[in-house]
PDB file of N, CA and C in Angstrom:
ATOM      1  N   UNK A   1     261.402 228.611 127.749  1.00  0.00           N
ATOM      2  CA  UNK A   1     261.751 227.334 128.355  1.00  0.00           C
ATOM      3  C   UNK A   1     260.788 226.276 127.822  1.00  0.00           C
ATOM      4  N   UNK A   2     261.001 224.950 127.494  1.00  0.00           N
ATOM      5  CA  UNK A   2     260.301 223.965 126.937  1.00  0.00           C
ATOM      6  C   UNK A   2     259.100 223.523 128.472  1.00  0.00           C
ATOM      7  N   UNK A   3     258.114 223.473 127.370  1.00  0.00           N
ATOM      8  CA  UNK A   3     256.921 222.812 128.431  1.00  0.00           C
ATOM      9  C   UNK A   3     257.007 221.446 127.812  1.00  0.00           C
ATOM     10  N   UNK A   4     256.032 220.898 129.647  1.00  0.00           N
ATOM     11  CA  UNK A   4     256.147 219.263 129.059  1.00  0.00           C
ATOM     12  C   UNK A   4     254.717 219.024 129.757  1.00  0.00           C
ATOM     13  N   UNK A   5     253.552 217.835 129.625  1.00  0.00           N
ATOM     14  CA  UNK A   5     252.927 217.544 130.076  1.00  0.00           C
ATOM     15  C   UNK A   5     253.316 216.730 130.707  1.00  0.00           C
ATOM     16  N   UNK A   6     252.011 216.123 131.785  1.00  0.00           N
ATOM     17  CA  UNK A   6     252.321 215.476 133.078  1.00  0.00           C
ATOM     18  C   UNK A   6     251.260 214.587 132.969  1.00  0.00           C
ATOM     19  N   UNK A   7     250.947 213.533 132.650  1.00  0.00           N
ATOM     20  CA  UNK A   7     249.616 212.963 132.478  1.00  0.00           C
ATOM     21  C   UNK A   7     249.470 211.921 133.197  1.00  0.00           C
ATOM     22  N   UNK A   8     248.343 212.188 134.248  1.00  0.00           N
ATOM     23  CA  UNK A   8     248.074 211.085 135.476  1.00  0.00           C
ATOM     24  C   UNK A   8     246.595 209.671 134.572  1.00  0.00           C
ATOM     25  N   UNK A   9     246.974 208.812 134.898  1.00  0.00           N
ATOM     26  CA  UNK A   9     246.324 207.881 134.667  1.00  0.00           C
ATOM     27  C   UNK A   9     245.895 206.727 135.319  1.00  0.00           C
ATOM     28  N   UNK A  10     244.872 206.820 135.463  1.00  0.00           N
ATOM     29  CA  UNK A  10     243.942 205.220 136.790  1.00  0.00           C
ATOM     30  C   UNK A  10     243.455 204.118 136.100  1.00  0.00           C
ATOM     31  N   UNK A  11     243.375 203.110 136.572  1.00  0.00           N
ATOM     32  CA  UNK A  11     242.797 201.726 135.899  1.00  0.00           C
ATOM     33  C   UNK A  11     241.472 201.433 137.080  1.00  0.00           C
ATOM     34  N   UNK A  12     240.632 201.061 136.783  1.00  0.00           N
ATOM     35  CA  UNK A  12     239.705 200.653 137.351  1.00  0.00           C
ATOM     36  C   UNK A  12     239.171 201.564 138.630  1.00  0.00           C
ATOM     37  N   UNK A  13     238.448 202.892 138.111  1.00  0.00           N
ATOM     38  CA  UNK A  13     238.161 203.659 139.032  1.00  0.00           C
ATOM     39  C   UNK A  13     238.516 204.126 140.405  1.00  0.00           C
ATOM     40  N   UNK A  14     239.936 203.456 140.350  1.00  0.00           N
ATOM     41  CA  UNK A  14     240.722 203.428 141.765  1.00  0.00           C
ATOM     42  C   UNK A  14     240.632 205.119 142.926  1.00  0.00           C
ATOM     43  N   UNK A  15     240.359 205.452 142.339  1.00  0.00           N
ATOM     44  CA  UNK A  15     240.223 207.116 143.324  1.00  0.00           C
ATOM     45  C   UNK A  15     238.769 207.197 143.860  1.00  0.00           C
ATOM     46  N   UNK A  16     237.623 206.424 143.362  1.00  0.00           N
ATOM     47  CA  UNK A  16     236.324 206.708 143.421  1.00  0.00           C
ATOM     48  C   UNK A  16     236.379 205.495 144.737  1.00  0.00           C
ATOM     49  N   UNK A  17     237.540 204.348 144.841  1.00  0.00           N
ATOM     50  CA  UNK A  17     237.197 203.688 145.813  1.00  0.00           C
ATOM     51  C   UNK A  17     238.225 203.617 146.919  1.00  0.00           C
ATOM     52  N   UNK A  18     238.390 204.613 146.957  1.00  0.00           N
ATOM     53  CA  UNK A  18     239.334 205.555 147.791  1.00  0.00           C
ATOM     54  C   UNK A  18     238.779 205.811 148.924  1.00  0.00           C
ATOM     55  N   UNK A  19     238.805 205.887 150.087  1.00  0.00           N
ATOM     56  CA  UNK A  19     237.650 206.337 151.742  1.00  0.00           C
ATOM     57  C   UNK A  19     237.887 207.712 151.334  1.00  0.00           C
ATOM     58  N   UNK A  20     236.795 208.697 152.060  1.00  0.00           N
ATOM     59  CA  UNK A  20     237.060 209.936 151.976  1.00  0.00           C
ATOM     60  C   UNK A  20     237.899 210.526 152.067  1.00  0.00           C
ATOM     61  N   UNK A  21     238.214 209.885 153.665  1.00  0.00           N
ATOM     62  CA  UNK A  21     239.076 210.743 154.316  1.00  0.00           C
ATOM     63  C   UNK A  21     241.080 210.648 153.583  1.00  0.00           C
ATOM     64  N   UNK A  22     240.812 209.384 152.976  1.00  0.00           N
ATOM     65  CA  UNK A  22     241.970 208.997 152.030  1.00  0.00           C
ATOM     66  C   UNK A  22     241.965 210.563 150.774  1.00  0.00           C
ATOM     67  N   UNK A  23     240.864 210.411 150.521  1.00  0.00           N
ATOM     68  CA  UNK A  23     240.835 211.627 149.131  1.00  0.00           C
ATOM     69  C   UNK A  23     241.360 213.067 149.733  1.00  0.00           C
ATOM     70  N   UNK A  24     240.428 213.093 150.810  1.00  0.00           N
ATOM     71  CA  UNK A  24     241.053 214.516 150.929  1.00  0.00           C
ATOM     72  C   UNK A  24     242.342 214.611 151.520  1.00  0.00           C
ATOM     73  N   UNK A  25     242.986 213.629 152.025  1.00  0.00           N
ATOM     74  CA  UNK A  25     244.247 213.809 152.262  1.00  0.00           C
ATOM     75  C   UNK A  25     245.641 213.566 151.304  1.00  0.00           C
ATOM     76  N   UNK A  26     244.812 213.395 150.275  1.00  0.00           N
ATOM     77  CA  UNK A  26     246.086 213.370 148.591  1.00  0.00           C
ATOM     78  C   UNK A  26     245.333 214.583 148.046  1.00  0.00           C
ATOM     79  N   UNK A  27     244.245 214.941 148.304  1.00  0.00           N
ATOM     80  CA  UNK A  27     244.136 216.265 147.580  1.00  0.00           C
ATOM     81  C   UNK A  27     244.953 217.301 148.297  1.00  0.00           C
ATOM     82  N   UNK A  28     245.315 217.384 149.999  1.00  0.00           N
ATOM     83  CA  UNK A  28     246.017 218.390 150.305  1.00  0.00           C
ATOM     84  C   UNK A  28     247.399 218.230 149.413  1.00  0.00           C
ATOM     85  N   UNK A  29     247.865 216.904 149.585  1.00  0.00           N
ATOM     86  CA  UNK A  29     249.254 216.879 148.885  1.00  0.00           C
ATOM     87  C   UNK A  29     249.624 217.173 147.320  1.00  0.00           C
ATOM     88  N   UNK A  30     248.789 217.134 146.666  1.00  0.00           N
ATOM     89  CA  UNK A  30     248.385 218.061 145.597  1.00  0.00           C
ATOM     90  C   UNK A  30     248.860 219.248 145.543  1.00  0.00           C
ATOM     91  N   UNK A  31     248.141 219.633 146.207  1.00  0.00           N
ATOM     92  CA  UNK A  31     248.111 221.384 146.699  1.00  0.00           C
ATOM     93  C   UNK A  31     249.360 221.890 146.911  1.00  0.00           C
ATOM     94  N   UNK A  32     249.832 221.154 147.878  1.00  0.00           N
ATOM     95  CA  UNK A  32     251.199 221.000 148.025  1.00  0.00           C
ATOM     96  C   UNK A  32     252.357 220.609 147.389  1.00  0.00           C
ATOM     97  N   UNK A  33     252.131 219.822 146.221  1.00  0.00           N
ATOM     98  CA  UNK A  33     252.939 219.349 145.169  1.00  0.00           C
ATOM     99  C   UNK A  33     252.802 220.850 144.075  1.00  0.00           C
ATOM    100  N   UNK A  34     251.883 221.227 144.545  1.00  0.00           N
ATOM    101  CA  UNK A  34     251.275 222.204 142.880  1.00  0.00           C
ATOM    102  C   UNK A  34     251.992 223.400 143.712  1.00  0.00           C
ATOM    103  N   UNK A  35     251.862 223.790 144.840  1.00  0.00           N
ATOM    104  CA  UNK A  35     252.604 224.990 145.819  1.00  0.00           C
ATOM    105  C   UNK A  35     253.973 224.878 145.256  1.00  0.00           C
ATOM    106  N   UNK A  36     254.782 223.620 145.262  1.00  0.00           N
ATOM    107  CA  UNK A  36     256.331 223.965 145.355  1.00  0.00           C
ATOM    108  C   UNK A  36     256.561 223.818 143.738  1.00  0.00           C
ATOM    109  N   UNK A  37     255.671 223.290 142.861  1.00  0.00           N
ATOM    110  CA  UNK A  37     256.351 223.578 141.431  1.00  0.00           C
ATOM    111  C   UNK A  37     256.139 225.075 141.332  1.00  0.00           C
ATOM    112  N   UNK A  38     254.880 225.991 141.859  1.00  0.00           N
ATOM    113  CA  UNK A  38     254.932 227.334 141.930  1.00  0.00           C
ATOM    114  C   UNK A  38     256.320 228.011 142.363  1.00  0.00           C
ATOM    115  N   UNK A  39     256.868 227.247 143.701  1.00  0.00           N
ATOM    116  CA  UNK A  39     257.942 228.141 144.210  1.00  0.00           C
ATOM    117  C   UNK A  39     259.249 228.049 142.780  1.00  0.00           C
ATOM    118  N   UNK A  40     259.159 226.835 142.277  1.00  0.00           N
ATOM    119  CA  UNK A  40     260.282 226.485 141.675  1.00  0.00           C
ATOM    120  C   UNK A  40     259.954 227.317 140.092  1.00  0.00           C
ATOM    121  N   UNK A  41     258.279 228.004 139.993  1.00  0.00           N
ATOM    122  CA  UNK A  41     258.523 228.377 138.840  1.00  0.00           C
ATOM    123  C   UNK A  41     258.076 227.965 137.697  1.00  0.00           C
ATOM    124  N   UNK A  42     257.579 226.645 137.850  1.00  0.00           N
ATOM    125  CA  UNK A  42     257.573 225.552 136.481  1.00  0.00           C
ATOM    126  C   UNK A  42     256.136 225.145 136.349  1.00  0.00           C
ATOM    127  N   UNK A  43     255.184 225.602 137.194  1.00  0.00           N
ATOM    128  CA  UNK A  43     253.839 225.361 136.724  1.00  0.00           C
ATOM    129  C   UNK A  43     253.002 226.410 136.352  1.00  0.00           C
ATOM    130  N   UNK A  44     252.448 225.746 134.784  1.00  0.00           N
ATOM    131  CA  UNK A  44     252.055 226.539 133.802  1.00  0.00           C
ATOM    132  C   UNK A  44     250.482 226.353 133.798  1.00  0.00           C
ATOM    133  N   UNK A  45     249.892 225.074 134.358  1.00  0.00           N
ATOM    134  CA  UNK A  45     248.704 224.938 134.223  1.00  0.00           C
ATOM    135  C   UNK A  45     248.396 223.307 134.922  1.00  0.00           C
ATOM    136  N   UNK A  46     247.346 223.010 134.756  1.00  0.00           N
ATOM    137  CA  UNK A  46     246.632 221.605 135.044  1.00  0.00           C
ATOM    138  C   UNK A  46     245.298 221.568 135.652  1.00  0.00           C
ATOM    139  N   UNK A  47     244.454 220.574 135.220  1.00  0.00           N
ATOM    140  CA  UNK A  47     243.353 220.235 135.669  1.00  0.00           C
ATOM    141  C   UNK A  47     242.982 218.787 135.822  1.00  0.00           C
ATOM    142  N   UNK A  48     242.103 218.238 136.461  1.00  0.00           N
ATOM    143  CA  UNK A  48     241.890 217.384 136.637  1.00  0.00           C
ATOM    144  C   UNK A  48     240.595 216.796 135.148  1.00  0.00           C
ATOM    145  N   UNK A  49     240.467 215.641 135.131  1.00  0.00           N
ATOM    146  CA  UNK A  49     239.613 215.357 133.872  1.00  0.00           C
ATOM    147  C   UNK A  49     238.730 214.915 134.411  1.00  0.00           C
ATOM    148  N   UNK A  50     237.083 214.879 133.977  1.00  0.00           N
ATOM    149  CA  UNK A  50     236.290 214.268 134.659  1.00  0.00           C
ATOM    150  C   UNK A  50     236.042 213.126 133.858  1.00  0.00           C
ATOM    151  N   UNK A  51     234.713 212.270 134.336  1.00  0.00           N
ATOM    152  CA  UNK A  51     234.553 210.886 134.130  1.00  0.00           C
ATOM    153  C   UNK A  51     233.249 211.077 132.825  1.00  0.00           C
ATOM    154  N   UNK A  52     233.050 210.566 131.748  1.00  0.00           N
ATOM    155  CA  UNK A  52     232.442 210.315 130.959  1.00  0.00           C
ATOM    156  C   UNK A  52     232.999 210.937 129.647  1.00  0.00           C
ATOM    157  N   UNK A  53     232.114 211.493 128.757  1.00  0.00           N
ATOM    158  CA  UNK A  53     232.765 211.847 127.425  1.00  0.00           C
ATOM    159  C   UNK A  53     232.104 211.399 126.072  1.00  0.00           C
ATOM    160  N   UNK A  54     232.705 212.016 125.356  1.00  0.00           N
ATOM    161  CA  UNK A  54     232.204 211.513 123.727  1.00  0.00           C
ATOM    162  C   UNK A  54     233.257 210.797 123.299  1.00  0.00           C
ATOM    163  N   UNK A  55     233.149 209.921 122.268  1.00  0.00           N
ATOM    164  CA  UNK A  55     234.885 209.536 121.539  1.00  0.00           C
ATOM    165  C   UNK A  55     234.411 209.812 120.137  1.00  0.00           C
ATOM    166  N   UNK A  56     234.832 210.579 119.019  1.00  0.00           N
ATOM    167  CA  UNK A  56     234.445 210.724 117.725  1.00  0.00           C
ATOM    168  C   UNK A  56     235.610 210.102 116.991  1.00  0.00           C
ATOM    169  N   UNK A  57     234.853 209.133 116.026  1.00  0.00           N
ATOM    170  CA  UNK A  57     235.887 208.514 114.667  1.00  0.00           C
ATOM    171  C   UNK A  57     234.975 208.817 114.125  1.00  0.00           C
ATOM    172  N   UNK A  58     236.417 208.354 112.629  1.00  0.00           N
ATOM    173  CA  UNK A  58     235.896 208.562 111.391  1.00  0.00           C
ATOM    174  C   UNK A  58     235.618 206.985 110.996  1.00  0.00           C
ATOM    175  N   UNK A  59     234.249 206.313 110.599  1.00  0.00           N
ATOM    176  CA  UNK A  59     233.732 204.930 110.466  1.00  0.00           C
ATOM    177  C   UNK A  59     232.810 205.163 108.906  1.00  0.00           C
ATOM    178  N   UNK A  60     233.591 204.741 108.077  1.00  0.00           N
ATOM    179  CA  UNK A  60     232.410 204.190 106.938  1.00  0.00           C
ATOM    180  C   UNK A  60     232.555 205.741 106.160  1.00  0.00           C
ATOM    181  N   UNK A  61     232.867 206.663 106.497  1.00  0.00           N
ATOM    182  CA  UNK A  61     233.286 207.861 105.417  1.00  0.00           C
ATOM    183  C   UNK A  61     231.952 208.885 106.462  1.00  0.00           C
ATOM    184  N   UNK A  62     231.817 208.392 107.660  1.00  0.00           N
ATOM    185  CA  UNK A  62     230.907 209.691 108.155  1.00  0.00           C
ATOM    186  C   UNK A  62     231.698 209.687 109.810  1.00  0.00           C
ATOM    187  N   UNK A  63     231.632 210.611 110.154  1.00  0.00           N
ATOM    188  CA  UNK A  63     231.854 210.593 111.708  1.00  0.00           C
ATOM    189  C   UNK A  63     231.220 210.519 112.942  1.00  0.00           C
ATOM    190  N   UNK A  64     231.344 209.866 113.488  1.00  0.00           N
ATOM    191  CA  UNK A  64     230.655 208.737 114.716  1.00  0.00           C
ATOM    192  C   UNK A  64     230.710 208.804 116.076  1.00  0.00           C
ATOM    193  N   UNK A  65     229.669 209.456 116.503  1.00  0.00           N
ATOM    194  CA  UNK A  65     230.105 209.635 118.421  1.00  0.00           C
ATOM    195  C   UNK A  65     229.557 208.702 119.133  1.00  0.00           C
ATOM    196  N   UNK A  66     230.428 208.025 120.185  1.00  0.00           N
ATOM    197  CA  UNK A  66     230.515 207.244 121.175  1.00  0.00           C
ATOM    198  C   UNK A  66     230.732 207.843 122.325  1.00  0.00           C
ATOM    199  N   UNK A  67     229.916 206.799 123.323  1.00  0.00           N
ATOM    200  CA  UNK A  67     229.852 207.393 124.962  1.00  0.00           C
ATOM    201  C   UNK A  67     231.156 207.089 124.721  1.00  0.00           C
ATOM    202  N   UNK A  68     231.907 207.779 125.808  1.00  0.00           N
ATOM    203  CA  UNK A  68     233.657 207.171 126.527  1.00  0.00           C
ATOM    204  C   UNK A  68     232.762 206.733 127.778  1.00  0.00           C
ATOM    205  N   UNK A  69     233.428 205.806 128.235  1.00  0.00           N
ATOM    206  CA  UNK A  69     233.048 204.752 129.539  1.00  0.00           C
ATOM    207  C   UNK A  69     234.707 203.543 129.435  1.00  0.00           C
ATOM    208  N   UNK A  70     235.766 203.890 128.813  1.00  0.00           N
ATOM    209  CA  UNK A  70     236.690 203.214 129.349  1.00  0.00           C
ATOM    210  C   UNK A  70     236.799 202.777 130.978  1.00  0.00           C
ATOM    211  N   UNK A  71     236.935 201.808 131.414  1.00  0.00           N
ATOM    212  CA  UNK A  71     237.731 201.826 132.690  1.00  0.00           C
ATOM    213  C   UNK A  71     238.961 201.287 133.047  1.00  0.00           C
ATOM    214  N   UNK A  72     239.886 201.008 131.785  1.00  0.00           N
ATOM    215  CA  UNK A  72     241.457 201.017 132.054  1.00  0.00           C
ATOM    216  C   UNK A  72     242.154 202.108 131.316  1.00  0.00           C
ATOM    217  N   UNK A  73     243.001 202.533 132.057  1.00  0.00           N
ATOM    218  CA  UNK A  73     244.173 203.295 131.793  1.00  0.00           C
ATOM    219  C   UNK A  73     243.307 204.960 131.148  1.00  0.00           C
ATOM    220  N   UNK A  74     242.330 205.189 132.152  1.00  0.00           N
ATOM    221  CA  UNK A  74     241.289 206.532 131.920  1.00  0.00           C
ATOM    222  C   UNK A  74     242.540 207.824 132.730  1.00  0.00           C
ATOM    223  N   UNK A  75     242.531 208.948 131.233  1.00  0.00           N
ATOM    224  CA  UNK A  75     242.582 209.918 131.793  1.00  0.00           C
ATOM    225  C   UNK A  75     242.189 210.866 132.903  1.00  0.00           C
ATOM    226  N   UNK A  76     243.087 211.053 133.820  1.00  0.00           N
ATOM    227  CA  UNK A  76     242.353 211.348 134.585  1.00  0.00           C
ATOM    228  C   UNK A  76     242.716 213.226 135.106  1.00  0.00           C
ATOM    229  N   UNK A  77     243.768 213.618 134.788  1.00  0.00           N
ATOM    230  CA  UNK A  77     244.345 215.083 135.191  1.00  0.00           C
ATOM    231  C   UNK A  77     245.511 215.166 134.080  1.00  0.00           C
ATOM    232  N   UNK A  78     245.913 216.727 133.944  1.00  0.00           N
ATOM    233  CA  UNK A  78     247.211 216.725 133.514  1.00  0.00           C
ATOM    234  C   UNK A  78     248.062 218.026 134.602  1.00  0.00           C
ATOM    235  N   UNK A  79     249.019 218.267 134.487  1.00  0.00           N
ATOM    236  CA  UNK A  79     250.006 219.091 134.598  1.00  0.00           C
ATOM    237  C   UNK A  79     250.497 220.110 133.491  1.00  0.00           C
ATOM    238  N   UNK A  80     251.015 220.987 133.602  1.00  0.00           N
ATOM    239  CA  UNK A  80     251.674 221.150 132.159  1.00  0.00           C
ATOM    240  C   UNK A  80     252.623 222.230 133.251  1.00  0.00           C
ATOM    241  N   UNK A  81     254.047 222.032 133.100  1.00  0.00           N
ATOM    242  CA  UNK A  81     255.420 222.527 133.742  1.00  0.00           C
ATOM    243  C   UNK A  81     256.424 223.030 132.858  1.00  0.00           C
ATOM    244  N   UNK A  82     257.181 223.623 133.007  1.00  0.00           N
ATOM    245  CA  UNK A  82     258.358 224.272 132.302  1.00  0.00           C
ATOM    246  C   UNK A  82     259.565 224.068 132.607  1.00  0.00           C
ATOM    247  N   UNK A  83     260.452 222.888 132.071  1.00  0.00           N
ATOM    248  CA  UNK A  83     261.747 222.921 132.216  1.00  0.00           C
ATOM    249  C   UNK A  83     262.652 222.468 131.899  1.00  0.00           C
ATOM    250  N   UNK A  84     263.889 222.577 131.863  1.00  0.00           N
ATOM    251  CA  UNK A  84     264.686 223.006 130.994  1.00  0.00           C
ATOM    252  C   UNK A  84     265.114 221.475 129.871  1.00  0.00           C
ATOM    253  N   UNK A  85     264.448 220.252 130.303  1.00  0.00           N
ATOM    254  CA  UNK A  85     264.678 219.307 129.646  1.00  0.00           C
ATOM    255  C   UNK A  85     263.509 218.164 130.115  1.00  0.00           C
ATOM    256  N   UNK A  86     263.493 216.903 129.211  1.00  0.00           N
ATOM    257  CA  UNK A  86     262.571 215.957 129.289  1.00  0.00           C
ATOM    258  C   UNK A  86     263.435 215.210 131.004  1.00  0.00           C
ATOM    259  N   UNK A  87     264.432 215.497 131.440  1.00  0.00           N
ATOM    260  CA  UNK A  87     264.987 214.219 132.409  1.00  0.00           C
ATOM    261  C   UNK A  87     264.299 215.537 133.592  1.00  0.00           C
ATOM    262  N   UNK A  88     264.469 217.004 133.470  1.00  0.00           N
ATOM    263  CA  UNK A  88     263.955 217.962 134.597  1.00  0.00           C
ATOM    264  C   UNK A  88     262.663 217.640 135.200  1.00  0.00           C
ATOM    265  N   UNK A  89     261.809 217.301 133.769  1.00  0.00           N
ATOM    266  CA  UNK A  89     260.571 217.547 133.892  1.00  0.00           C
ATOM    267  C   UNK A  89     260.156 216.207 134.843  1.00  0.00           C
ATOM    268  N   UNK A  90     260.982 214.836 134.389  1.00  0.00           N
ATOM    269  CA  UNK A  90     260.891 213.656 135.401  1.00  0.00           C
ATOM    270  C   UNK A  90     260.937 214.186 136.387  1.00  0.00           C
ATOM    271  N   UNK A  91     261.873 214.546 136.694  1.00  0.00           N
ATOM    272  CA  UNK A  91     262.401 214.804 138.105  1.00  0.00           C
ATOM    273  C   UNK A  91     261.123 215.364 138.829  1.00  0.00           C
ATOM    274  N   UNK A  92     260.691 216.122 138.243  1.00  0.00           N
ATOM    275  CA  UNK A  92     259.469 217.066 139.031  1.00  0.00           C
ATOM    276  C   UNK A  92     258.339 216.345 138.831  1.00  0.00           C
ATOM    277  N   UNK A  93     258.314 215.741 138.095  1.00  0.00           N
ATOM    278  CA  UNK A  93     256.905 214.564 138.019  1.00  0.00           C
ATOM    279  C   UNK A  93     257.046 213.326 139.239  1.00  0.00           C
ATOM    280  N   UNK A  94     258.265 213.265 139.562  1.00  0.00           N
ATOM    281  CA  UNK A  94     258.361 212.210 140.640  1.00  0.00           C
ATOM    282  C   UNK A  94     257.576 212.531 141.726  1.00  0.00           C
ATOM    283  N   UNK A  95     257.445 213.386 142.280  1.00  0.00           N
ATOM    284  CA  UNK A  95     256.689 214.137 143.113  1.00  0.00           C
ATOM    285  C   UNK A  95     254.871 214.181 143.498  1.00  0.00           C
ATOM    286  N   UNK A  96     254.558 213.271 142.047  1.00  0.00           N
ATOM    287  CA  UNK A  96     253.365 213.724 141.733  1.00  0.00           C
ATOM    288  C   UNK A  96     252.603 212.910 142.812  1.00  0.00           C
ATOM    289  N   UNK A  97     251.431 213.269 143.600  1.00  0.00           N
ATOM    290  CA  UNK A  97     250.715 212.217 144.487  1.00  0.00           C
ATOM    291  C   UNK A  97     250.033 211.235 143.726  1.00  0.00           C
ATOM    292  N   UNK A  98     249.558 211.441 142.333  1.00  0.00           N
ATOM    293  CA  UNK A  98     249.298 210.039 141.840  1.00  0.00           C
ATOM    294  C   UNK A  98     249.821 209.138 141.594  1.00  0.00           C
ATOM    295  N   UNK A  99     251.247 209.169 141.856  1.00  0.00           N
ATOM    296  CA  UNK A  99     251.621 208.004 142.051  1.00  0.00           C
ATOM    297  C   UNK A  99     251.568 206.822 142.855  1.00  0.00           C
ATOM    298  N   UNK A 100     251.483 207.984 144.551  1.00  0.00           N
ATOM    299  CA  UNK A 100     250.691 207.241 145.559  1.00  0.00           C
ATOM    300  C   UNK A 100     249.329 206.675 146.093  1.00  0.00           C
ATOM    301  N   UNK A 101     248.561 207.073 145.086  1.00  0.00           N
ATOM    302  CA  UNK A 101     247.631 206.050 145.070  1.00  0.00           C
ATOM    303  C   UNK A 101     247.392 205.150 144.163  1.00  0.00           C
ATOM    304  N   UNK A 102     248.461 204.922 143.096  1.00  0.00           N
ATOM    305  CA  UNK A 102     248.614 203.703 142.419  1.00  0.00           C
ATOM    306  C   UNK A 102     248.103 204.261 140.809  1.00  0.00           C
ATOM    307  N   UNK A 103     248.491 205.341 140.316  1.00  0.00           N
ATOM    308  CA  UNK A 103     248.169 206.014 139.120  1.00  0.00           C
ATOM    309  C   UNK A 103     249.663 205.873 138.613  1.00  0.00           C
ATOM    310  N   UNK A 104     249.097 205.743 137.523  1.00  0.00           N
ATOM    311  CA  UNK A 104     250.103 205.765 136.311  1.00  0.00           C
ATOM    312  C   UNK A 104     250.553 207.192 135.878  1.00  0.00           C
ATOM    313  N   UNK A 105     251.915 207.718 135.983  1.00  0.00           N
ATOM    314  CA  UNK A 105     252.006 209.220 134.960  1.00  0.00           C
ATOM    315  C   UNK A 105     253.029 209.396 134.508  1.00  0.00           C
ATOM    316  N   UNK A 106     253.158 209.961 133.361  1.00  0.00           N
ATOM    317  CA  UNK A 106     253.393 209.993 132.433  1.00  0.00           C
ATOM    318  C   UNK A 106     254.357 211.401 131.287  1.00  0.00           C
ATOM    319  N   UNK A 107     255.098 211.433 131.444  1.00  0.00           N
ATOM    320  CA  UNK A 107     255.631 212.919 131.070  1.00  0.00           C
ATOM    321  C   UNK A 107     255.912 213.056 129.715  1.00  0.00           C
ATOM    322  N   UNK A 108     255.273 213.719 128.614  1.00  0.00           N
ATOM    323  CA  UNK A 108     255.875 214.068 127.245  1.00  0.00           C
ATOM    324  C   UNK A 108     255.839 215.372 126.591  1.00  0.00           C
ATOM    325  N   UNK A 109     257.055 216.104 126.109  1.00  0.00           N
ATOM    326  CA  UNK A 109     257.326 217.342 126.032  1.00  0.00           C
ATOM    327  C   UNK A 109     256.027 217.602 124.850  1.00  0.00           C
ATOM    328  N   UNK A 110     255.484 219.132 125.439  1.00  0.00           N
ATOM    329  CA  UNK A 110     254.502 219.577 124.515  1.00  0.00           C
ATOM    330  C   UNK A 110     255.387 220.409 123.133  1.00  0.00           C
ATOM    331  N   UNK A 111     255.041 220.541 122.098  1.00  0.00           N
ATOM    332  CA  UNK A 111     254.816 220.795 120.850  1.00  0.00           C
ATOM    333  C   UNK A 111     255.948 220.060 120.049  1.00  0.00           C
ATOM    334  N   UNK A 112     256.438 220.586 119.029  1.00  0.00           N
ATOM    335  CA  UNK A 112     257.163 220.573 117.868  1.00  0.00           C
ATOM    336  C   UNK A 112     258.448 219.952 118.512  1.00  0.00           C
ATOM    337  N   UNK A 113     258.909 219.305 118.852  1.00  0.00           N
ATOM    338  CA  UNK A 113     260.661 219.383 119.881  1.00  0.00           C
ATOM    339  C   UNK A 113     261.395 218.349 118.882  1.00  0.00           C
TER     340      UNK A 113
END
C-alpha cells in the first residue's frame, strides 16, 4: 500500500506559548488521533521534531554548517500512514490535532510515485 507523509508545521513558536494545561490536553488528542489510525491500520510511524539543529550547504566549493533557529514555518513532527491514495491520506490527515492549534500540515506521498 502507498505511504504518505504527514508534516505538521508552526510559525512563531506557537506550542511553546501554549498554557500547560492547553499542551497536555492536544497531546491526549494525539494519542488519540494516533490510537484510531492504529485501529484503521495506516500508521507506520511518526515523531515529533525538536527545536534547534544544524543546516549544511554547499557555499564557495566547501560545505558549511549553520545553527537552524528558523521561527517561521519550523518543522515540527511528522506522521508517516498507509493508504490507498493521496485524497485517503487527506482524509486521515484531517484529523490531525495540529491543526487545532493553528499548525500548518501537510501531506506528500513518500518515494518514487
Amino acid at each position: 500500500m502507498p505511504q504518505f507523509v504527514i508534516l505538521m508545521t508552526e510559525n512563531d513558536d506557537a506550542w511553546s506559548k501554549l498554557p500547560e494545561a492547553e499542551q497536555t490536553r492536544l497531546i491526549k488528542l494525539y494519542f488519540k488521533w494516533v490510537g484510531g489510525l492504529h485501529k484503521k491500520k495506516a500508521f507506520v510511524g511518526g515523531d515529533p521534531i525538536g527545536g534547534g539543529g544544524t543546516v549544511l550547504r554547499r557555499a564557495y566549493g566547501k560545505i558549511v554548517a549553520t545553527p537552524f533557529s528558523a521561527k517561521k514555518d519550523v518543522l515540527t513532527g511528522y506522521f508517516i500512514v498507509e493508504a490507498k491514495n493521496l485524497s485517503a491520506a487527506v482524509k486521515l490527515a484531517r484529523g490531525c490535532p495540529a491543526l487545532i492549534h493553528g499548525e500548518a500540515v501537510t501531506v506528500r506521498p513518500l518515494g518514487h510515485m
